[in-house]
C-alpha atoms as a PDB file:
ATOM      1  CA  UNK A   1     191.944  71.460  51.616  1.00  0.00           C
ATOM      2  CA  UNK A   2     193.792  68.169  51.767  1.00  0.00           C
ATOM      3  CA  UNK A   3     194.446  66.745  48.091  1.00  0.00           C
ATOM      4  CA  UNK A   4     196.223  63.668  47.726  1.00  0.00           C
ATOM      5  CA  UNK A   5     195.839  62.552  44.492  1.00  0.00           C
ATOM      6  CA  UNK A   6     195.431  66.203  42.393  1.00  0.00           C
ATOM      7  CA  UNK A   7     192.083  66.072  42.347  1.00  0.00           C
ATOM      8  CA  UNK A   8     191.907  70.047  42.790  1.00  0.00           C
ATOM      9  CA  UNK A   9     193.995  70.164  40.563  1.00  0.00           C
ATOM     10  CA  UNK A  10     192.819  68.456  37.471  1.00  0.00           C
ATOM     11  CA  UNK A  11     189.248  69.987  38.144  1.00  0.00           C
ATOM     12  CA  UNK A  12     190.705  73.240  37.799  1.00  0.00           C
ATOM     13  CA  UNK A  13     192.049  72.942  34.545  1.00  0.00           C
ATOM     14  CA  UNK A  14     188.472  71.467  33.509  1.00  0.00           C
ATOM     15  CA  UNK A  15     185.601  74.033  32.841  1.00  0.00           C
ATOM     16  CA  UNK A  16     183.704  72.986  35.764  1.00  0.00           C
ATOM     17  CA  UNK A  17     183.094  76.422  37.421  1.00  0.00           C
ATOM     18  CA  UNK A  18     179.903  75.754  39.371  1.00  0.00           C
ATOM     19  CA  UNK A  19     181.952  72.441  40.894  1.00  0.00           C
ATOM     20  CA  UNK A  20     184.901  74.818  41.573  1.00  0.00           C
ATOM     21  CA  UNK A  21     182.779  77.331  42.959  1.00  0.00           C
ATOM     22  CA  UNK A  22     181.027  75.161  45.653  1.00  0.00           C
ATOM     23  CA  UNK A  23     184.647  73.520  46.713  1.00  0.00           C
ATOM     24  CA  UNK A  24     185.551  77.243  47.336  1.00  0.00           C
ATOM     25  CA  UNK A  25     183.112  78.636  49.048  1.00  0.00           C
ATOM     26  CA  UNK A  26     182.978  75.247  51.799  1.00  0.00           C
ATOM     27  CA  UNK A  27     186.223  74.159  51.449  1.00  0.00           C
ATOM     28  CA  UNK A  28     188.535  74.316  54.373  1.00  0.00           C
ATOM     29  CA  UNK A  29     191.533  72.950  55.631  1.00  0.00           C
ATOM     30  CA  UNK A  30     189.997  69.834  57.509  1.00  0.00           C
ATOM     31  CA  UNK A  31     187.803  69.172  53.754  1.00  0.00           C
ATOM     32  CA  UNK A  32     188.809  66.148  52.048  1.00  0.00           C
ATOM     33  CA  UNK A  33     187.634  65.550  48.199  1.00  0.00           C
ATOM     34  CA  UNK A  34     187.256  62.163  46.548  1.00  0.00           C
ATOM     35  CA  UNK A  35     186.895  60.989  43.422  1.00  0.00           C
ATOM     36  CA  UNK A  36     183.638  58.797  42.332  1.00  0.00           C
ATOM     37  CA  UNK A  37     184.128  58.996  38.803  1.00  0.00           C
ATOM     38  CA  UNK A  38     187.126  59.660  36.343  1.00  0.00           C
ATOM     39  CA  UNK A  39     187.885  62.915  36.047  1.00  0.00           C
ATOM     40  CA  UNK A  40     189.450  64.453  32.790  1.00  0.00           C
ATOM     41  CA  UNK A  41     193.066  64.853  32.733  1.00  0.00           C
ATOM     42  CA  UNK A  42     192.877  68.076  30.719  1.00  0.00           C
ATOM     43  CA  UNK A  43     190.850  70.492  29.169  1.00  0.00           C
ATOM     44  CA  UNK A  44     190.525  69.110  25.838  1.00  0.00           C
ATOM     45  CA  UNK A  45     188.842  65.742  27.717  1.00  0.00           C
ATOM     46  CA  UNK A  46     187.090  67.266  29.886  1.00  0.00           C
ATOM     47  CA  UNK A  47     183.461  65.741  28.665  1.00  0.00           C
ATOM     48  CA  UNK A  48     180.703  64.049  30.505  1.00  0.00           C
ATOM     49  CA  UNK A  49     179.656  63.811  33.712  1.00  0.00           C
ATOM     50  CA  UNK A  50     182.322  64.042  36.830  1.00  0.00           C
ATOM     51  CA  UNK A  51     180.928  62.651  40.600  1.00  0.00           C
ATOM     52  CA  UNK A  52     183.312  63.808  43.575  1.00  0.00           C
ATOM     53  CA  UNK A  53     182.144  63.074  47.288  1.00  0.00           C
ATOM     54  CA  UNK A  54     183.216  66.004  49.405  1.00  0.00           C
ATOM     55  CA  UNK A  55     184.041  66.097  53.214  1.00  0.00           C
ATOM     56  CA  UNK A  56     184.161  68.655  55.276  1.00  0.00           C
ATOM     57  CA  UNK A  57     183.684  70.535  58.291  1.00  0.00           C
ATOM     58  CA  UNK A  58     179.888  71.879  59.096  1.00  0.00           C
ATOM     59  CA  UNK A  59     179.747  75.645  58.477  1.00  0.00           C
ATOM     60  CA  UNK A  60     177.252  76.466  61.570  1.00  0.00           C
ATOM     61  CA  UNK A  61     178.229  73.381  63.669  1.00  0.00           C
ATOM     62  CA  UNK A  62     182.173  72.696  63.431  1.00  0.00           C
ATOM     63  CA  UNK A  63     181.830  69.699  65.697  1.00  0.00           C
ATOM     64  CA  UNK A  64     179.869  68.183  63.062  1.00  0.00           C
ATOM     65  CA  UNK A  65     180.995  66.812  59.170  1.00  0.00           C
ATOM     66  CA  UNK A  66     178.930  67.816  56.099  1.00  0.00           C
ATOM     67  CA  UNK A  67     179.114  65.023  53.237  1.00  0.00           C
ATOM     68  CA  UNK A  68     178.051  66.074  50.197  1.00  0.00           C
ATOM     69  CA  UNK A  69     177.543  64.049  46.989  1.00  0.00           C
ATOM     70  CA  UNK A  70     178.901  66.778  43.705  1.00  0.00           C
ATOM     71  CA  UNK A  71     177.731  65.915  40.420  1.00  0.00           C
ATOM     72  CA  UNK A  72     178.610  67.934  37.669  1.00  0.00           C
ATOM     73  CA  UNK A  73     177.757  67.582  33.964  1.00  0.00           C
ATOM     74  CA  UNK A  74     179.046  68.787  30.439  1.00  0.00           C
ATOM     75  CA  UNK A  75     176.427  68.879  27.667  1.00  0.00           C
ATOM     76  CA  UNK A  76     177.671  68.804  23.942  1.00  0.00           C
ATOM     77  CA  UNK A  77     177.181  72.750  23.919  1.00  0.00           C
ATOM     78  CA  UNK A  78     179.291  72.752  27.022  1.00  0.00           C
ATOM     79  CA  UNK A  79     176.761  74.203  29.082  1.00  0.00           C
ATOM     80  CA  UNK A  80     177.375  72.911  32.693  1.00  0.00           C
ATOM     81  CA  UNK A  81     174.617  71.461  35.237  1.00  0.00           C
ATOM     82  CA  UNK A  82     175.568  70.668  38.939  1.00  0.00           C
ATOM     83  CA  UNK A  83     174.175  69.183  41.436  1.00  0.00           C
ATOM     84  CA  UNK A  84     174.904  69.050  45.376  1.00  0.00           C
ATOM     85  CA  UNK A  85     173.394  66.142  47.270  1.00  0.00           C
ATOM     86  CA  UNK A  86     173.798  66.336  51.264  1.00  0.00           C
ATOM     87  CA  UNK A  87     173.624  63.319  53.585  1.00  0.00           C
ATOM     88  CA  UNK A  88     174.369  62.872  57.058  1.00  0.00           C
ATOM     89  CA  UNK A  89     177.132  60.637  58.867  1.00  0.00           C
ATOM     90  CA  UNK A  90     175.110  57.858  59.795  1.00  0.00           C
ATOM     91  CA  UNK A  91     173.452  57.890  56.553  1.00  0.00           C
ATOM     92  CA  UNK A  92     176.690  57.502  54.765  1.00  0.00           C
ATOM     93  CA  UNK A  93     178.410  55.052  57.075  1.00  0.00           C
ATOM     94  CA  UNK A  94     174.929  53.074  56.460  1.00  0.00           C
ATOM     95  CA  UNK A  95     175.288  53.336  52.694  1.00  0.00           C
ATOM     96  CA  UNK A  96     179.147  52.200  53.007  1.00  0.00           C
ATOM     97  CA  UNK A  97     178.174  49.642  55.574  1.00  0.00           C
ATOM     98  CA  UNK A  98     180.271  50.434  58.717  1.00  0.00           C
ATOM     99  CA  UNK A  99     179.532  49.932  61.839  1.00  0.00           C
ATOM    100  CA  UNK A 100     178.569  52.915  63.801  1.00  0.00           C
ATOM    101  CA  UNK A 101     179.770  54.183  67.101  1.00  0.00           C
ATOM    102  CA  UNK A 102     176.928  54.987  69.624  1.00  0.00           C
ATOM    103  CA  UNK A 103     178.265  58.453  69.366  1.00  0.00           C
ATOM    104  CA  UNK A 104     177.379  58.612  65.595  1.00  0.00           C
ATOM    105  CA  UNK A 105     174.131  58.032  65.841  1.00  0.00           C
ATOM    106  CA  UNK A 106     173.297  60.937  68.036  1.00  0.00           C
ATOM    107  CA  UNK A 107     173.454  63.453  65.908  1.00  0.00           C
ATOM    108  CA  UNK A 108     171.317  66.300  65.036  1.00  0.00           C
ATOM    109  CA  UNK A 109     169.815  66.122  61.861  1.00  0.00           C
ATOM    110  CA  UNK A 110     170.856  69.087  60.074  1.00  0.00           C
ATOM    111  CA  UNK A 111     170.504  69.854  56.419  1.00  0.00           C
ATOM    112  CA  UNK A 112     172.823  72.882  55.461  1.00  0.00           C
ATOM    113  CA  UNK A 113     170.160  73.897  52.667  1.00  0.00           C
ATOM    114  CA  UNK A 114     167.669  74.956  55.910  1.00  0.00           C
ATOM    115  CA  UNK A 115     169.979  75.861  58.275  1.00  0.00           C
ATOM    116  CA  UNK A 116     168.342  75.390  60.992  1.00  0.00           C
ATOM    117  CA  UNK A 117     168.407  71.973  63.941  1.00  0.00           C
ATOM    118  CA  UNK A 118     165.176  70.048  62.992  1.00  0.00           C
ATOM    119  CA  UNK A 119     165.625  68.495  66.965  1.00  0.00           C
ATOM    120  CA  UNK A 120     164.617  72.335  68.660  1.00  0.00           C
ATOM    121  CA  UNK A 121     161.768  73.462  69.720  1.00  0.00           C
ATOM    122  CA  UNK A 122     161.936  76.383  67.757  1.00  0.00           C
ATOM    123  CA  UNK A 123     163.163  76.647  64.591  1.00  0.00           C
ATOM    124  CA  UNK A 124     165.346  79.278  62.605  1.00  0.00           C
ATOM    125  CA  UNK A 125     168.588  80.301  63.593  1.00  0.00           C
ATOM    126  CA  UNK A 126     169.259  81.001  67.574  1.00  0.00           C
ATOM    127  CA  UNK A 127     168.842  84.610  68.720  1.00  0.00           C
ATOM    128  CA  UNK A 128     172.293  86.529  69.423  1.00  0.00           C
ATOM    129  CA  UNK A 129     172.486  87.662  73.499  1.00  0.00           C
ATOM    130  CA  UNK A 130     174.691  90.263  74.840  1.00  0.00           C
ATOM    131  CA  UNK A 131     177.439  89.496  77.147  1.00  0.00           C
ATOM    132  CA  UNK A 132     177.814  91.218  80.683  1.00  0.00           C
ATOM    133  CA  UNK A 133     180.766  93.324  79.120  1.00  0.00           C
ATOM    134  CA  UNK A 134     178.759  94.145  76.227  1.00  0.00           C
ATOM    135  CA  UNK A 135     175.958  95.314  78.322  1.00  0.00           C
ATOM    136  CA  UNK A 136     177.747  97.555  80.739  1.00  0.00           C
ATOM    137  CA  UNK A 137     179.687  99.168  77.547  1.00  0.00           C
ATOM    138  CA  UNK A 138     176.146  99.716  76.057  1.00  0.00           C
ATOM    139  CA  UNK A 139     175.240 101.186  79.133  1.00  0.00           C
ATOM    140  CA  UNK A 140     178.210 103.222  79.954  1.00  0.00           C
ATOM    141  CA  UNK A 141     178.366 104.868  75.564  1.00  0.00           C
ATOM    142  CA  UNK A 142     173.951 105.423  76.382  1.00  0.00           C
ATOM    143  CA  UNK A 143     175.252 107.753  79.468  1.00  0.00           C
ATOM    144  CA  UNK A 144     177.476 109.662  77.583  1.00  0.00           C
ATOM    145  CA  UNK A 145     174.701 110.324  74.787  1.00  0.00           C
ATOM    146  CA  UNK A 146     175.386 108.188  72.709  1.00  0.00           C
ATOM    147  CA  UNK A 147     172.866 106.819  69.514  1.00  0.00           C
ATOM    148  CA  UNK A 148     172.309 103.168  68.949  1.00  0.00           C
ATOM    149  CA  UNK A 149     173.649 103.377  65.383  1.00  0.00           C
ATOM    150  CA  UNK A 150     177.067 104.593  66.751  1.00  0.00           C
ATOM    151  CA  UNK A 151     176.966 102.389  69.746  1.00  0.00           C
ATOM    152  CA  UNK A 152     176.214  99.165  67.233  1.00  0.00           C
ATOM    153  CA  UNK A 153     178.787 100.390  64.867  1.00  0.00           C
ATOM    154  CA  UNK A 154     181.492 101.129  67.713  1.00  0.00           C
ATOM    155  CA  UNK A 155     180.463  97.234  69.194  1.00  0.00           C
ATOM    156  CA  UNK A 156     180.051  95.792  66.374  1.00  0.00           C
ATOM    157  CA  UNK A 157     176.289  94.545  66.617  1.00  0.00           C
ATOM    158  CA  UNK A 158     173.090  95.403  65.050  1.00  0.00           C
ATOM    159  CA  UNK A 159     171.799  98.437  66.516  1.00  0.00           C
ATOM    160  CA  UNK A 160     168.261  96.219  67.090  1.00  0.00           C
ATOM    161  CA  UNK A 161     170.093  94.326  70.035  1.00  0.00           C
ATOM    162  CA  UNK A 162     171.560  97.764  71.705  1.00  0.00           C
ATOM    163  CA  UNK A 163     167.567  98.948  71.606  1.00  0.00           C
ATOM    164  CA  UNK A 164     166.216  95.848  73.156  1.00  0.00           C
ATOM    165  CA  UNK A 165     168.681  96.119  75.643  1.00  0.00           C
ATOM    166  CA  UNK A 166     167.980  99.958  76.374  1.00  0.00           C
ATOM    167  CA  UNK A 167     164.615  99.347  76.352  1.00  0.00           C
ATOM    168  CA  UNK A 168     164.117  97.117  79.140  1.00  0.00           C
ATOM    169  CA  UNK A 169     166.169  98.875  81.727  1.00  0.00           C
END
């Protein structure tokens, strides 16, 4: 994750584990995070409310950038409340006021919380196919008696795809 100024760093040594959390789990080494507020130095002055704008790359679409909006809040009790807002590219370069490219403003809208391209036909998340090796290898284990459960496990694949597949021949 690229960290110029310590950001990472200093949020770390704060008790912000739900904001540390979510920069872990989509963090990667294209992600960029920037600072919207002040964030506490140390422990001891780590009070408040902290706002970070994270970049990075889509988990599902990795020719695609996932902006988020992290806000992140210390009560007196020091119980902490976060909240992840996503946007799009175009809506951010709006917000910002740059001028988009005709590329930008193409793309899909896709909200990581749904997972799924609103722009489809059908919705939910695209069916997995076999390849042509995976198929004759399915075909060739079936021959030598062979179960689906120890074909999927030996392949790799849920056992539901190896019985579609046998099924229709």
């Amino acid at each position: 994750m690229i960290d110029d100024d310590g950001v990472l760093e200093r949020l770390n040594k704060a008790k912000r584990k739900k904001l540390m959390a979510f920069l872990k789990q989509h963090g990667t080494e294209d992600s960029r995070i920037i600072p919207a507020s002040d964030l506490p130095k140390n422990n001891r002055t780590d009070k408040g409310t902290i706002a970070v704008f994270f970049v990075g790359q889509n988990i599902y679409y990795p020719e695609y950038q996932d902006f988020f909006c992290l806000v992140d809040t210390l009560d007196k009790d020091g119980k902490e409340t976060f909240m992840d807002f996503y946007k799009r590219q175009s809506v951010i370069a709006e917000l910002l006021g740059i001028d988009q490219t005709p590329t930008a403003t193409n793309e899909p809208t896709y909200d990581p919380r749904t997972q799924y391209i609103v722009e489809r036909d059908k919705v939910g998340r695209p069916k997995r196919t076999l390849s042509d090796t995976e198929k004759a290898k399915i075909d060739e284990l079936r021959a030598q008696g062979k179960g689906y459960n120890a074909i999927a496990k030996e392949l790799k694949v849920s056992n539901r795809l190896i019985m579609r597949h046998c099924q229709k021949r």
